[in-house]
C-alpha atoms as a PDB file:
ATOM      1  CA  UNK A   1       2.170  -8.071  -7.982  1.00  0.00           C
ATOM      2  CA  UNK A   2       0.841  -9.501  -5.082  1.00  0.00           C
ATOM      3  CA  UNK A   3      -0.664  -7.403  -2.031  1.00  0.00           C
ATOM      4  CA  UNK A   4       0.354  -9.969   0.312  1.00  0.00           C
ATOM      5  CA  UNK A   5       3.893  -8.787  -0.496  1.00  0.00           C
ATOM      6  CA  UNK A   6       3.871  -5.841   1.125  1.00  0.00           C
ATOM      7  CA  UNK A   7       5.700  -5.238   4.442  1.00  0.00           C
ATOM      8  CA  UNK A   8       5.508  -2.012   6.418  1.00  0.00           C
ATOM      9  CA  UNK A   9       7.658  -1.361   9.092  1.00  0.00           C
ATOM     10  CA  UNK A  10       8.168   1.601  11.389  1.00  0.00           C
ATOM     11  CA  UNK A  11      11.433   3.032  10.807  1.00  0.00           C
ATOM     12  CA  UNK A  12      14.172   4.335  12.855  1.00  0.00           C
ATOM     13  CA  UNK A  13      17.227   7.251  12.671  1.00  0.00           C
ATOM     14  CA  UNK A  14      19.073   4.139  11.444  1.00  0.00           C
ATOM     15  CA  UNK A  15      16.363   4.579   8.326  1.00  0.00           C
ATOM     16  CA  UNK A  16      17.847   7.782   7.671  1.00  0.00           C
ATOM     17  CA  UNK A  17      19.406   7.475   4.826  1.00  0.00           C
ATOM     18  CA  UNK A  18      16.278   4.974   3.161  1.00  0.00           C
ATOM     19  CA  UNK A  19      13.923   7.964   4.128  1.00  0.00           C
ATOM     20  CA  UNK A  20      15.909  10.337   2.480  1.00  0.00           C
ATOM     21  CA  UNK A  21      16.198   8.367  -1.166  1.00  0.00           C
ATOM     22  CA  UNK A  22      12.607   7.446  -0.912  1.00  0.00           C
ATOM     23  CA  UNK A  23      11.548  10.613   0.044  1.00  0.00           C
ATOM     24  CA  UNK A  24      12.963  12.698  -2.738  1.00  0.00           C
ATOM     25  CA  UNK A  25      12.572  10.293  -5.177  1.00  0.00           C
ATOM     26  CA  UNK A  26       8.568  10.026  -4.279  1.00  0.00           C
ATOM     27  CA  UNK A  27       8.474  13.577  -3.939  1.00  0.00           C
ATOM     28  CA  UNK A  28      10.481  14.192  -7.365  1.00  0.00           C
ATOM     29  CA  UNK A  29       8.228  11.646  -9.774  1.00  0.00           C
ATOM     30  CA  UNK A  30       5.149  13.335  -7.852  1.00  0.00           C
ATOM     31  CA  UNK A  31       5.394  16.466  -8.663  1.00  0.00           C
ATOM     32  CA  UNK A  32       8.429  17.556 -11.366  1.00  0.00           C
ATOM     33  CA  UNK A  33       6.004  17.858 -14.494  1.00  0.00           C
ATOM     34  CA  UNK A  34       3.964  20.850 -12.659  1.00  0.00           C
ATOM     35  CA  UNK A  35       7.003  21.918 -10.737  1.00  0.00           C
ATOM     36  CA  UNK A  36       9.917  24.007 -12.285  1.00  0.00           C
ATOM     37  CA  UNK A  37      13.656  22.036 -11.687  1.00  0.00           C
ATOM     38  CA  UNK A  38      14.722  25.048  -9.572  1.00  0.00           C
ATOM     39  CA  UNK A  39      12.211  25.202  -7.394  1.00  0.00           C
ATOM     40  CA  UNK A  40      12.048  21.174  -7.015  1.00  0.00           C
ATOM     41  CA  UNK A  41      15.520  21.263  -6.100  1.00  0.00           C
ATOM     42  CA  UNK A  42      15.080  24.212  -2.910  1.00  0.00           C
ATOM     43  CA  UNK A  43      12.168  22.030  -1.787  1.00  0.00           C
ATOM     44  CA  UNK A  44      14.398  18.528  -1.848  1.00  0.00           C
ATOM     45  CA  UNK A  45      16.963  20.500  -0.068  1.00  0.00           C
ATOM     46  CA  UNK A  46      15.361  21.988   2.517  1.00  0.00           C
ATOM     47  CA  UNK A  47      12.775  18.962   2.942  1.00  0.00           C
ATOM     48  CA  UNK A  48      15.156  15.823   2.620  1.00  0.00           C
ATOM     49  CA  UNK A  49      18.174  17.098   3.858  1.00  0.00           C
ATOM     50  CA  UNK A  50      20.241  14.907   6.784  1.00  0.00           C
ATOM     51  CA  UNK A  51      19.588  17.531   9.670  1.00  0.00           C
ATOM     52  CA  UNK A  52      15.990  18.167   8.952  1.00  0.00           C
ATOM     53  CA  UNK A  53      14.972  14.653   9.086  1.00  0.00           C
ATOM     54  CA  UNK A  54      17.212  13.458  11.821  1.00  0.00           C
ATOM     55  CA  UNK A  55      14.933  16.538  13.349  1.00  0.00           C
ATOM     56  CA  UNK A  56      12.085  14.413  12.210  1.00  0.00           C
ATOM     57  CA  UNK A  57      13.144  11.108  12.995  1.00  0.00           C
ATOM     58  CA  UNK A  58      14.116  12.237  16.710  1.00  0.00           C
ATOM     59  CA  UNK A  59      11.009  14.612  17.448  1.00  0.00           C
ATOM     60  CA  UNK A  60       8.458  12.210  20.233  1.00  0.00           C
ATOM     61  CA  UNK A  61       5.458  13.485  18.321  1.00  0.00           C
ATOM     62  CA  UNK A  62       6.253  12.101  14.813  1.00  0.00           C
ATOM     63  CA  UNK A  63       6.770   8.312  13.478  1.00  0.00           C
ATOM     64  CA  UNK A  64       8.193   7.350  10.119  1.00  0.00           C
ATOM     65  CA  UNK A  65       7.232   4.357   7.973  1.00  0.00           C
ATOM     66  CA  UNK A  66       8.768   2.041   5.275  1.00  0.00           C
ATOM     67  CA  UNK A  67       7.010   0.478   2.839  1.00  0.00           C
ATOM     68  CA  UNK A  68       8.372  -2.617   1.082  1.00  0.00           C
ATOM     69  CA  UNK A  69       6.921  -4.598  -1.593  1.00  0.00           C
ATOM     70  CA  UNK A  70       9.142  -8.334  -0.783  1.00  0.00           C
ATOM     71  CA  UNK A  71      12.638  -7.218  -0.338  1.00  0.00           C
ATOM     72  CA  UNK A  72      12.092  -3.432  -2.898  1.00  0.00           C
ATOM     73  CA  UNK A  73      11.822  -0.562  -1.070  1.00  0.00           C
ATOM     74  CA  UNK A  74       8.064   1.060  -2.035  1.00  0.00           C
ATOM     75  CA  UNK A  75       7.357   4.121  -0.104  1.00  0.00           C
ATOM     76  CA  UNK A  76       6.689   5.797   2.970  1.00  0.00           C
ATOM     77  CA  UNK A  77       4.882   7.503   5.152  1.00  0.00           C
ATOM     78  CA  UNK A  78       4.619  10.056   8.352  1.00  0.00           C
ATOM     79  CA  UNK A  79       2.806  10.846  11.004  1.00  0.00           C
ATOM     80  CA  UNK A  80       2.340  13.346  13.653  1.00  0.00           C
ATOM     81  CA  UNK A  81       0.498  13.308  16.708  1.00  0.00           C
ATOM     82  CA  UNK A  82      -0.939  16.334  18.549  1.00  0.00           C
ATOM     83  CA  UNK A  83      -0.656  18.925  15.620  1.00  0.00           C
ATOM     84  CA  UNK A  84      -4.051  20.579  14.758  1.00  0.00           C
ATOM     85  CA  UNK A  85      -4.071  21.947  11.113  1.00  0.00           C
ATOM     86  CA  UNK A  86      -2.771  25.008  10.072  1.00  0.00           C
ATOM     87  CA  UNK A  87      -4.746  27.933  11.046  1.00  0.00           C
ATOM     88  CA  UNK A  88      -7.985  26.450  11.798  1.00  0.00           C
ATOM     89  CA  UNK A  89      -9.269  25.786  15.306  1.00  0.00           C
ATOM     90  CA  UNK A  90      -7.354  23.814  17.806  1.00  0.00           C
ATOM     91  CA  UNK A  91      -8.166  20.160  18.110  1.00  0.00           C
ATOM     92  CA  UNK A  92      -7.583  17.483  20.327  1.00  0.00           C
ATOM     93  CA  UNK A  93      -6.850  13.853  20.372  1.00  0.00           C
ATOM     94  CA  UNK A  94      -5.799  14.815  16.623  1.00  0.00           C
ATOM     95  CA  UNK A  95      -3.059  13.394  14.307  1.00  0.00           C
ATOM     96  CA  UNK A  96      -1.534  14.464  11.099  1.00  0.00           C
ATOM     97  CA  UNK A  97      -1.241  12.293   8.166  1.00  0.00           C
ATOM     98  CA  UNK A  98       2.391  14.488   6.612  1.00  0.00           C
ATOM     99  CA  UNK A  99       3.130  12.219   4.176  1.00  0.00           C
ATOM    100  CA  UNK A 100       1.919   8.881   2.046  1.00  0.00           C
ATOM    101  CA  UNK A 101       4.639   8.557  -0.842  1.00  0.00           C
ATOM    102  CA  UNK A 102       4.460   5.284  -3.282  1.00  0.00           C
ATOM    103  CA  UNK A 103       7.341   4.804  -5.386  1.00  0.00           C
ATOM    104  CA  UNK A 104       5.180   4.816  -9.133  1.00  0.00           C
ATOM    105  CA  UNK A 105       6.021   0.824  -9.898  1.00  0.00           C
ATOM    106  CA  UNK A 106       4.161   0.316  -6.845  1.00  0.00           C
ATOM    107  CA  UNK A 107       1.180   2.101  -6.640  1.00  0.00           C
ATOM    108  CA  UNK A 108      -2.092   0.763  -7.510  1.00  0.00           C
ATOM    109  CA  UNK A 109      -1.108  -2.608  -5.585  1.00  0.00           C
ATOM    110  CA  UNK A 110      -2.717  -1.428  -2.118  1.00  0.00           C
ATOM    111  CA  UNK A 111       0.006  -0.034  -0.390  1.00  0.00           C
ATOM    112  CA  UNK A 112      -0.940   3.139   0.590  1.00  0.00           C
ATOM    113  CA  UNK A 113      -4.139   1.246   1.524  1.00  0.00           C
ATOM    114  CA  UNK A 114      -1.966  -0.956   4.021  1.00  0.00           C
ATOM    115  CA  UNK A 115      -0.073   2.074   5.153  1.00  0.00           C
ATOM    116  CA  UNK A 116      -3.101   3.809   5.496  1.00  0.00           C
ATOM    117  CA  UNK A 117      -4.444   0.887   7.863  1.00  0.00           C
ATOM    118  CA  UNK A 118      -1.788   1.807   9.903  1.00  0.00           C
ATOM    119  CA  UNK A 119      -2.037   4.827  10.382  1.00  0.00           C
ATOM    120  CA  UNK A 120      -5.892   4.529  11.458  1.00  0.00           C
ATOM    121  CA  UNK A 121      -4.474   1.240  13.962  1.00  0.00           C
ATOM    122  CA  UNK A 122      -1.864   3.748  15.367  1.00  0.00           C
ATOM    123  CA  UNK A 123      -4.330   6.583  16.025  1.00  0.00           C
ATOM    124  CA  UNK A 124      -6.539   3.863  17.995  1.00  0.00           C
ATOM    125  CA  UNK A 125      -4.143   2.873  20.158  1.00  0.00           C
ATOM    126  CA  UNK A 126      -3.835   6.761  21.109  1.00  0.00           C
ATOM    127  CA  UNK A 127      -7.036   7.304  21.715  1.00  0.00           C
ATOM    128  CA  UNK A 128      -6.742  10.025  19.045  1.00  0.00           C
ATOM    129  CA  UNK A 129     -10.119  10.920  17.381  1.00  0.00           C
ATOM    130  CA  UNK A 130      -9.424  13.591  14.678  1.00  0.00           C
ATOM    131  CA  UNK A 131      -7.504  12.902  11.482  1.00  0.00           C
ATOM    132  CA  UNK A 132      -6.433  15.743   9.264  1.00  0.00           C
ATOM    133  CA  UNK A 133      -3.952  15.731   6.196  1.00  0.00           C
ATOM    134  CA  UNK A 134      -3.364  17.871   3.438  1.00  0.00           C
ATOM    135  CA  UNK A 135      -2.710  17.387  -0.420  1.00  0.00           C
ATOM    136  CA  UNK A 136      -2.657  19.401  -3.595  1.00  0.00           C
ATOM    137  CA  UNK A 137      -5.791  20.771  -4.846  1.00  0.00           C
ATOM    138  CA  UNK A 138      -5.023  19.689  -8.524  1.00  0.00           C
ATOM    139  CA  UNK A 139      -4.269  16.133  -7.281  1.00  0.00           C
ATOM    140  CA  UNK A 140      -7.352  14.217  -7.767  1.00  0.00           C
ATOM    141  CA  UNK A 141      -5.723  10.505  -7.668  1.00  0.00           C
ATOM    142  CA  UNK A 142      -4.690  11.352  -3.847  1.00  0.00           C
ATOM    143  CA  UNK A 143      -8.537  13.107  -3.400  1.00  0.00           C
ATOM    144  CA  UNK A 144     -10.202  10.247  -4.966  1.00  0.00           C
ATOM    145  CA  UNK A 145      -7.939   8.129  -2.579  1.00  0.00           C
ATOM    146  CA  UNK A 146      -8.641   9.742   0.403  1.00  0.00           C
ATOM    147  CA  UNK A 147     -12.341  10.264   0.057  1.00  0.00           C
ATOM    148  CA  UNK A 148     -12.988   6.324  -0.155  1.00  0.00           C
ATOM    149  CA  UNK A 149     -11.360   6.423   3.619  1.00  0.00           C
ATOM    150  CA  UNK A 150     -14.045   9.275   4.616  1.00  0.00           C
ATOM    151  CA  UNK A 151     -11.922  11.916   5.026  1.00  0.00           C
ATOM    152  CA  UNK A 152     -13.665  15.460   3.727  1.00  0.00           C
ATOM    153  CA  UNK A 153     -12.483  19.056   3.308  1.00  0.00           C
ATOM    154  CA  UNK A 154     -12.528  21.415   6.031  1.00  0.00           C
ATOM    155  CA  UNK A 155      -9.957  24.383   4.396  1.00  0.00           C
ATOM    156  CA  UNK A 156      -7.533  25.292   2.371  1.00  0.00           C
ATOM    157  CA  UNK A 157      -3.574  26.130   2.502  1.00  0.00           C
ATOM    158  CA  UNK A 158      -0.717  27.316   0.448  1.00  0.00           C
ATOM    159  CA  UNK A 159       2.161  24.902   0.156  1.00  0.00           C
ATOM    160  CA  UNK A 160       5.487  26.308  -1.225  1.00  0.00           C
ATOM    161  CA  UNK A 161       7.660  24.015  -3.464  1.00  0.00           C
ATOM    162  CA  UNK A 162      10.873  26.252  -3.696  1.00  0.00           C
ATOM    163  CA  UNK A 163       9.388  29.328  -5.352  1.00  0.00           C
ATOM    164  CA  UNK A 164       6.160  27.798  -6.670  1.00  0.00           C
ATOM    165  CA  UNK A 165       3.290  28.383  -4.586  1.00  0.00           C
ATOM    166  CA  UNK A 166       0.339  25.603  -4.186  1.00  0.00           C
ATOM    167  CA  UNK A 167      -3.192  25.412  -3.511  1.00  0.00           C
ATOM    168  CA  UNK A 168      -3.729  22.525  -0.941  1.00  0.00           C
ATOM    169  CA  UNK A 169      -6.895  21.027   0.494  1.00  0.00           C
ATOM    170  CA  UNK A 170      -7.213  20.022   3.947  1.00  0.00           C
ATOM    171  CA  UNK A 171      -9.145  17.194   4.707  1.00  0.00           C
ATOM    172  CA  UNK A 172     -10.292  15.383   7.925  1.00  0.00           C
ATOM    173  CA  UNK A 173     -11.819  12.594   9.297  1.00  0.00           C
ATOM    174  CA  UNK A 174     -12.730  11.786  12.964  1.00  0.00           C
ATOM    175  CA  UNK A 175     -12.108   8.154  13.830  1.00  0.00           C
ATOM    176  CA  UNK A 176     -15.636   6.700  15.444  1.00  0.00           C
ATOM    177  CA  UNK A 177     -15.165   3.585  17.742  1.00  0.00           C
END
């Protein structure tokens, strides 16, 4: 597979219904062999549901994007803009990286690299200076990932899957000029 086949896109409430089958089916692959069915099913609910991401989709703060590798649907991503992380001090000029999700056949072909490009070009054109995401503790692919972009831990969160309760790692990275 060729990088120069990929094609990201921001998406729209039109997307809706894309978002929502990549999204749980990202999410599901990701995460079912440490995550019991139940509690994978509350979290697909509650997370991917039509109301909560037209919520998503509409809200000024947030932007969604598609990734497609030729005319296949890949992954996605979000992004929110003025949200400081969790309960350590308020920052400015920050954005939020919620969510990079490759579809398995596609990863290791730089897509999350392009999204990730992205992301960094849309944070420019803000004027936004502080970075922050989070990801799962145990989930060293996504650390090892996000480490070769400079981003570094500054805390650490629970993230609930249904019942299931996670360790996540918040990392950040402040964008120089």
């Amino acid at each position: 597979m060729e990088p120069g086949n990929i094609i990201i896109r921001e998406a729209s409430i039109t997307d809706i219904n894309l978002i929502q089958e990549i999204g749980r089916k990202t999410f599901y692959d990701s995460f079912i062999a440490i995550t019991p069915e139940t509690a994978m099913q509350v979290y697909l609910n509650q997370a991917f549901n039509l109301s909560q991401l037209t919520q998503e989709l509409n809200h000024s703060n947030s932007k969604f994007y598609l990734v497609y590798f030729g005319e296949n649907l890949a992954g996605y991503g979000k992004i929110n803009f003025h949200k400081s992380p969790y309960d350590l001090p308020e920052m400015s000029d920050v954005m939020e990286i919620q969510r990079i999700y490759i579809d398995p056949p596609y990863q290791g072909i730089g897509a999350a690299h392009q999204l990730m490009l992205v992301f960094f070009e849309e944070a420019k054109k803000r004027s936004l200076k502080n970075i922050w995401l989070s990801t799962g503790s145990f989930n060293n692919k996504a650390l090892h990932f996000y480490k070769k972009y400079g981003f570094n831990k500054i805390g650490n969160h629970e993230f609930w899957v249904g019942e299931e309760l996670f360790d996540d790692v918040i990392l950040y990275k402040e964008i120089t000029d």
